[in-house]
C-alpha atoms as a PDB file:
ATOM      1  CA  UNK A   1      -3.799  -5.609  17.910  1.00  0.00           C
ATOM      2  CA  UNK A   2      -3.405  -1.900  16.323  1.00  0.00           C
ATOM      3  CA  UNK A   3       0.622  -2.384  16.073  1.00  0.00           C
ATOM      4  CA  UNK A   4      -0.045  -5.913  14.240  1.00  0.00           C
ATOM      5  CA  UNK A   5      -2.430  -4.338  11.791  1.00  0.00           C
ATOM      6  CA  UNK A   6      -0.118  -1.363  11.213  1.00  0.00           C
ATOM      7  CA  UNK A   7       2.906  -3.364  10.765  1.00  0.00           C
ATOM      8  CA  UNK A   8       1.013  -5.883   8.620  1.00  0.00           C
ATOM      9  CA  UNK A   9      -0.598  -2.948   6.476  1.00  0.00           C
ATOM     10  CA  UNK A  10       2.938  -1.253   6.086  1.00  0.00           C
ATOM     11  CA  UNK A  11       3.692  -4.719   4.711  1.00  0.00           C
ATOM     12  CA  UNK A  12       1.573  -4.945   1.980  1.00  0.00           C
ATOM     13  CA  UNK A  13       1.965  -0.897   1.313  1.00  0.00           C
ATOM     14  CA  UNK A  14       5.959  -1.484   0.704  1.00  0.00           C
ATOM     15  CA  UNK A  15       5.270  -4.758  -1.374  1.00  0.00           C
ATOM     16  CA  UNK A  16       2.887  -2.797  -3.743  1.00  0.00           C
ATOM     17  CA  UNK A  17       4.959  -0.307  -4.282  1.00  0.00           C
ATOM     18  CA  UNK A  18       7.624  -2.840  -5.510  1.00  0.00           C
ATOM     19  CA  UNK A  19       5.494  -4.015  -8.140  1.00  0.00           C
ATOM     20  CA  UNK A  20       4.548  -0.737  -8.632  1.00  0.00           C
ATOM     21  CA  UNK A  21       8.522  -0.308  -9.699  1.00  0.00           C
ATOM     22  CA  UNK A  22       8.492  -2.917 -11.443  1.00  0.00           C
ATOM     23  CA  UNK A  23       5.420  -2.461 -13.652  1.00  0.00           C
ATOM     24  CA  UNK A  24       6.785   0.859 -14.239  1.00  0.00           C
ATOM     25  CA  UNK A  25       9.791  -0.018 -15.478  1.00  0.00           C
ATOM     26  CA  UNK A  26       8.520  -2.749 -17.717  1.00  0.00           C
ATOM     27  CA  UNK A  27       6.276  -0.040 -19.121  1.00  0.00           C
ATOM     28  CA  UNK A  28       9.209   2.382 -19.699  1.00  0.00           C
ATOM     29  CA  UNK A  29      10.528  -0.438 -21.480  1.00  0.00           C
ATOM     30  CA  UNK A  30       8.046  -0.569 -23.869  1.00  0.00           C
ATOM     31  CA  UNK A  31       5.851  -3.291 -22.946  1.00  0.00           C
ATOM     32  CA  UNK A  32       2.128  -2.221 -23.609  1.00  0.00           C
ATOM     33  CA  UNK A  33       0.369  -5.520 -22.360  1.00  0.00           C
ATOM     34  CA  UNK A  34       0.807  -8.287 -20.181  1.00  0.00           C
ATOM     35  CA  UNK A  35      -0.652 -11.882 -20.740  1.00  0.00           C
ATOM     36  CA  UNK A  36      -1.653 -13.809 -17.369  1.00  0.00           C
ATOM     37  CA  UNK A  37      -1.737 -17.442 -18.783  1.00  0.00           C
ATOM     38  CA  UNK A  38      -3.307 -18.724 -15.700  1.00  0.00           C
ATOM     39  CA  UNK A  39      -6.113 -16.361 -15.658  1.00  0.00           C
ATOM     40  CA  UNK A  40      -6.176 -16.395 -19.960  1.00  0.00           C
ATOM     41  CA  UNK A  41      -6.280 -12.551 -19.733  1.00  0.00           C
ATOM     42  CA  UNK A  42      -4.228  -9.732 -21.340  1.00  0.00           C
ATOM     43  CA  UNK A  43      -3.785  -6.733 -19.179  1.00  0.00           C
ATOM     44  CA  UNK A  44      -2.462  -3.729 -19.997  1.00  0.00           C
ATOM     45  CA  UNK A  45       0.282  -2.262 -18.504  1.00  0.00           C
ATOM     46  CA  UNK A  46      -0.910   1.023 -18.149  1.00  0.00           C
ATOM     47  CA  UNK A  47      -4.868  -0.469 -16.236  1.00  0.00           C
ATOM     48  CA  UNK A  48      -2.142  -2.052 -14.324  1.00  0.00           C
ATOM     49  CA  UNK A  49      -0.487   0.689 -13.015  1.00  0.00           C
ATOM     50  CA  UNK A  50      -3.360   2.793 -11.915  1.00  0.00           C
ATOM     51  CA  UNK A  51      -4.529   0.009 -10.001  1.00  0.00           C
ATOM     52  CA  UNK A  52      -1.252  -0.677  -8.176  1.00  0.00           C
ATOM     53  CA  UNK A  53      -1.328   2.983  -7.192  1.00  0.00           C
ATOM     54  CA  UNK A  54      -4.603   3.161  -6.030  1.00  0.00           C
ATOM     55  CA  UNK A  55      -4.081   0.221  -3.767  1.00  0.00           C
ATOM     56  CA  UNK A  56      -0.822   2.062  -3.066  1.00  0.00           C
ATOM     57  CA  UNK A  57      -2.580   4.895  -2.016  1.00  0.00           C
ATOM     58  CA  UNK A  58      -5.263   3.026   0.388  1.00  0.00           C
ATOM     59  CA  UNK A  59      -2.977   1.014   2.007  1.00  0.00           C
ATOM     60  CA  UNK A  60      -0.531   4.080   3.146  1.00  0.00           C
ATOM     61  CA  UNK A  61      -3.740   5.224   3.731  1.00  0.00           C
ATOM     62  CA  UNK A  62      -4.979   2.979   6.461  1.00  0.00           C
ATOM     63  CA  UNK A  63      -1.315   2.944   7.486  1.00  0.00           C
ATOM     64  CA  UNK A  64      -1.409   6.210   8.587  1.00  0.00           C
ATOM     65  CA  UNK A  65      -5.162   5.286  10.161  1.00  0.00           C
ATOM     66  CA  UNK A  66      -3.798   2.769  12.729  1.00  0.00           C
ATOM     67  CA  UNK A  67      -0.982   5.091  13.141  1.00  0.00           C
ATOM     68  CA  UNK A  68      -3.735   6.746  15.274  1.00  0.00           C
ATOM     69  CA  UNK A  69      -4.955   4.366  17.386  1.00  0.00           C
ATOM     70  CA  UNK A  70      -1.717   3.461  18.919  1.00  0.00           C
ATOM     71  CA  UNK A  71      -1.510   5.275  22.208  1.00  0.00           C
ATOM     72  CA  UNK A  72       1.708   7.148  21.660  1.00  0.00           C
ATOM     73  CA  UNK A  73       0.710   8.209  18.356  1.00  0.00           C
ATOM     74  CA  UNK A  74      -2.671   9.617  20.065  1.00  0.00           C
ATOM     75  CA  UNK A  75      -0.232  11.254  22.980  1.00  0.00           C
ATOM     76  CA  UNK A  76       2.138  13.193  20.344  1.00  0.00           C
ATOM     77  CA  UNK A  77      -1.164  14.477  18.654  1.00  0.00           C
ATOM     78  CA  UNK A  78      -2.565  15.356  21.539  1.00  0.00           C
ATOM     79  CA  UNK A  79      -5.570  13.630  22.073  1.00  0.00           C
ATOM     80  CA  UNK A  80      -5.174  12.496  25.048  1.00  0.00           C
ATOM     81  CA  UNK A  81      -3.321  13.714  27.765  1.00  0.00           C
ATOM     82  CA  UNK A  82      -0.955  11.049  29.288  1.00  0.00           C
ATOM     83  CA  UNK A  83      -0.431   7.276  28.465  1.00  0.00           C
ATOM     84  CA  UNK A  84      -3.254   5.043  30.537  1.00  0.00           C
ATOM     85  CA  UNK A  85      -1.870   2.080  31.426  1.00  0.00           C
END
């Protein structure tokens, strides 16, 4: 179940930081706002941005936290001595 969350969490992690990219380089571009028709909001790019990278940020985050409940992980860091089958 750990390397299903993991892989799934990796995932979302890589396809954040894509629209992380992206938003960037719209916003290098010089768009300050974004209009979500369906939602009737206008975002800007820059509230966008920090919350793509905070999500970013959790997500490699609890990557790296079901990194350590997989048993060879926990056998590399040396928590536990040999692999229990």
């Amino acid at each position: 179940m750990s390397y299903l969350l993991l892989i799934l969490s990796i995932l979302v992690a890589l396809f954040i930081l894509v629209l992380f990219i992206f938003v960037l380089g719209l916003w290098m571009k010089g768009v300050s706002s974004m209009a979500l028709p369906g939602l009737g909001l206008i975002v800007s790019v820059p509230l966008i941005l920090m919350l793509l990278l905070f999500l970013e940020i959790s997500f490699v985050l609890l990557a790296a936290y079901f990194v350590r409940l997989i048993p060879f992980a926990r056998l590399m860091f040396g928590e536990i001595d040999e692999i229990q089958g």
